[in-house]
Structure formats: C-alpha cells, structure tokens
C-alpha atoms as a PDB file:
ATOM      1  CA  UNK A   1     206.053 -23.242  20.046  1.00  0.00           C
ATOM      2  CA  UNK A   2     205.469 -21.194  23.333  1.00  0.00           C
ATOM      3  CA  UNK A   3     203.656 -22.840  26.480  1.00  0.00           C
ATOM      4  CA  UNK A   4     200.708 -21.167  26.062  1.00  0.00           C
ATOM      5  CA  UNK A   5     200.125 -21.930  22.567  1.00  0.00           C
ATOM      6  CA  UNK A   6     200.972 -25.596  23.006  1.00  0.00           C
ATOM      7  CA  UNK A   7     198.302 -25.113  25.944  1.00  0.00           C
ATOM      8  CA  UNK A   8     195.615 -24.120  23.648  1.00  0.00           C
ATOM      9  CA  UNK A   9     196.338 -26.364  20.578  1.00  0.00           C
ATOM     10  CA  UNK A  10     195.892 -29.393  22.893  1.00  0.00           C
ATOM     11  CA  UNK A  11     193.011 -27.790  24.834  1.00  0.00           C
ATOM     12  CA  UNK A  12     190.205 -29.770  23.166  1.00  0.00           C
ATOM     13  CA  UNK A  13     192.862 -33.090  23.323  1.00  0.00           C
ATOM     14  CA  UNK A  14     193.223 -32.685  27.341  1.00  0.00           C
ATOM     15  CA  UNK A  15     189.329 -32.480  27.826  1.00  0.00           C
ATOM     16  CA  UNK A  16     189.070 -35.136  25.968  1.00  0.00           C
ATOM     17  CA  UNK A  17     191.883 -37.736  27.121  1.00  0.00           C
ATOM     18  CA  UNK A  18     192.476 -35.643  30.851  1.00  0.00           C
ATOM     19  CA  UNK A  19     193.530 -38.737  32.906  1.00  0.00           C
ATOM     20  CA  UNK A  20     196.548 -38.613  30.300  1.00  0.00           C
ATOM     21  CA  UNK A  21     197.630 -35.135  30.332  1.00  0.00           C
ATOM     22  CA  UNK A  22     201.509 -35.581  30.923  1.00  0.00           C
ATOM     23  CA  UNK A  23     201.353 -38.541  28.216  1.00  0.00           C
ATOM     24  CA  UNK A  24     199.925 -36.088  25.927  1.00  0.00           C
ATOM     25  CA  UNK A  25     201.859 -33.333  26.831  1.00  0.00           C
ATOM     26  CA  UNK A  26     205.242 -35.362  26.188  1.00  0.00           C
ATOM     27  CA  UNK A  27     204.052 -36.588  22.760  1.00  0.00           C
ATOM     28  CA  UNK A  28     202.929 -32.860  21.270  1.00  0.00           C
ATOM     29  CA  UNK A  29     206.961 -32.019  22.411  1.00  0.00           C
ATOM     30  CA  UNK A  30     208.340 -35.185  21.226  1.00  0.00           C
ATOM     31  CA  UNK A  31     206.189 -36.841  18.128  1.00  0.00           C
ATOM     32  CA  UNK A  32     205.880 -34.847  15.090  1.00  0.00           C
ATOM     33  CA  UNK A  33     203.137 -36.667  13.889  1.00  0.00           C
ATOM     34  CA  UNK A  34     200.936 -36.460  17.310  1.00  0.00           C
ATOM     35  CA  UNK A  35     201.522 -32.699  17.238  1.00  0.00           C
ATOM     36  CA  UNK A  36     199.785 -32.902  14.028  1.00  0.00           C
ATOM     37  CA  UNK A  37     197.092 -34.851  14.740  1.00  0.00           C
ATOM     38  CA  UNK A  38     196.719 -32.606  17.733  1.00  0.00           C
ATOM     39  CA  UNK A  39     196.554 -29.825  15.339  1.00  0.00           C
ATOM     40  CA  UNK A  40     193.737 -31.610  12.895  1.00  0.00           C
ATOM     41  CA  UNK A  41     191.542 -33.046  16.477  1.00  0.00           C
ATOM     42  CA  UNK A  42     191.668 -29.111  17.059  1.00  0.00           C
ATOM     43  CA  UNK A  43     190.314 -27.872  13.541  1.00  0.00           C
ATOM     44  CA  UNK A  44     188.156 -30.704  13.338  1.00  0.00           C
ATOM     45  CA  UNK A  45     186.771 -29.355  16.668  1.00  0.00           C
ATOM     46  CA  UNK A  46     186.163 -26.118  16.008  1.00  0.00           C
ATOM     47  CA  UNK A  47     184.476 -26.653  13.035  1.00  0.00           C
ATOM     48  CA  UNK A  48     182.018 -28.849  13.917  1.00  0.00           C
ATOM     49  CA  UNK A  49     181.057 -25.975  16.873  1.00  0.00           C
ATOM     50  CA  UNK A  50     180.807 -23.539  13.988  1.00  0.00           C
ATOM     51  CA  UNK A  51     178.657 -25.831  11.828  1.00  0.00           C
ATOM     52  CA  UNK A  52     176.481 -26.911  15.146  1.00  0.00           C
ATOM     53  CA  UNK A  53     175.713 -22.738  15.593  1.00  0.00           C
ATOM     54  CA  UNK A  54     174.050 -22.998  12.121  1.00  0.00           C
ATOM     55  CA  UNK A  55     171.163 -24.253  10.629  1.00  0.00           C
ATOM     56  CA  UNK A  56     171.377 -26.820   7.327  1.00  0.00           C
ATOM     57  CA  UNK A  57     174.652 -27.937   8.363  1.00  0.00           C
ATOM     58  CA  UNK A  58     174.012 -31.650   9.073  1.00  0.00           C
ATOM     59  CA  UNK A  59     176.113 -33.347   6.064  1.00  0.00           C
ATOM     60  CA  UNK A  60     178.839 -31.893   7.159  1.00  0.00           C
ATOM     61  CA  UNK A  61     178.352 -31.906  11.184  1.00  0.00           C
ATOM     62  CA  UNK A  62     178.333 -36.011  10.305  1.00  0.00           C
ATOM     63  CA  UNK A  63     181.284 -35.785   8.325  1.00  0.00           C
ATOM     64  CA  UNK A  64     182.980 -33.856  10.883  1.00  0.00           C
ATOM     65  CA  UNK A  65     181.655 -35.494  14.182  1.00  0.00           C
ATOM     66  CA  UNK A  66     182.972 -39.463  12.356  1.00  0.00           C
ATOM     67  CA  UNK A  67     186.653 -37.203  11.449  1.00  0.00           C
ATOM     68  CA  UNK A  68     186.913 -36.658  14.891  1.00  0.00           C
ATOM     69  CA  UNK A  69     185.890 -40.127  16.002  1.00  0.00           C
ATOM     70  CA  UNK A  70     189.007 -41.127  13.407  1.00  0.00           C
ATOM     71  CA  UNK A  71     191.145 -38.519  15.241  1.00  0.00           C
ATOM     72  CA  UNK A  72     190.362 -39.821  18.563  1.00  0.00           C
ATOM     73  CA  UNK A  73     191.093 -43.335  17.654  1.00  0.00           C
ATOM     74  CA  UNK A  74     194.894 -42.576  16.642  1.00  0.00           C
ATOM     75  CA  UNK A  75     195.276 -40.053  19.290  1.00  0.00           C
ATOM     76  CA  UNK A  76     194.424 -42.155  21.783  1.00  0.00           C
ATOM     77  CA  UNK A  77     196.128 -45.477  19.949  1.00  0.00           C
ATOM     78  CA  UNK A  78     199.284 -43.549  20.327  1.00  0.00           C
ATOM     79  CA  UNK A  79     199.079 -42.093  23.905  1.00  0.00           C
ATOM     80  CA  UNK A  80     198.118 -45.862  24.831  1.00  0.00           C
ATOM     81  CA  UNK A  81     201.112 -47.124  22.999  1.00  0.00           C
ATOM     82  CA  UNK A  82     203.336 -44.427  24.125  1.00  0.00           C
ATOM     83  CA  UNK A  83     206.709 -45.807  25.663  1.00  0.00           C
ATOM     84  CA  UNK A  84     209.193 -43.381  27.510  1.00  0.00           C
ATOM     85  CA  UNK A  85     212.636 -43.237  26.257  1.00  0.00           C
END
C-alpha cells in the first residue's frame, strides 16, 4: 500500500486518536488485523456522513454511529496496548 493511500485510509483514525499518530501509523504497517479495523472505522465513517446528508435515515445512522463506537473501542484498546518490538 502506497503512503498516500495508507494516509487516507487512516484519515478519519488520526482525527480521531491524533495524540497517537506514530502508534497508529506503526500498527496499520505492522498488525494485519488493525489495518482492518482501520479499513471498517473508515467505511463505517463514511457511511454514516452519507446517511446524515439524507432524510429517513435514522435506524441506520444509530446502527452506524454504536458500529463506530465498537470500532473505536478496539482501535483504541490496541493502540493503548501496543508494545514495540
């Protein structure tokens, strides 16, 4: 994954979790599984901006807004646990 993409998929992560930014960025290199997450906190994200825009939307802006909540648990669960090697 290029620099700029890894930028962007942990965009929403950063402006989140910003006093942790080299944490974060070490994990999305080195942890599979935090990459992913990354990945899911970033669809999760968008979505619930695209859903917000509309009108009628509010089941699923709840669902969305408590699947990010989740998401932000174990992201930050993990960067708070992370050890260097």
């Amino acid at each position: 994954m290029e620099t700029n993409e890894i930028v962007e998929c942990i965009r929403p992560l950063l402006a989140r979790f910003s006093e942790d930014e080299e944490v974060v960025r070490r994990l999305v290199a080195t942890d599979g599984t935090f990459d992913a997450l990354c990945h899911q906190f970033r669809r999760v994200t968008d979505l619930l901006k695209a859903y917000e825009a509309e009108a009628d939307q509010e089941a699923e802006i709840e669902w969305l807004k408590r699947r990010r909540a989740g998401l932000e648990e174990e992201l930050l669960t993990r960067i708070e646990g992370y050890q260097p090697r």
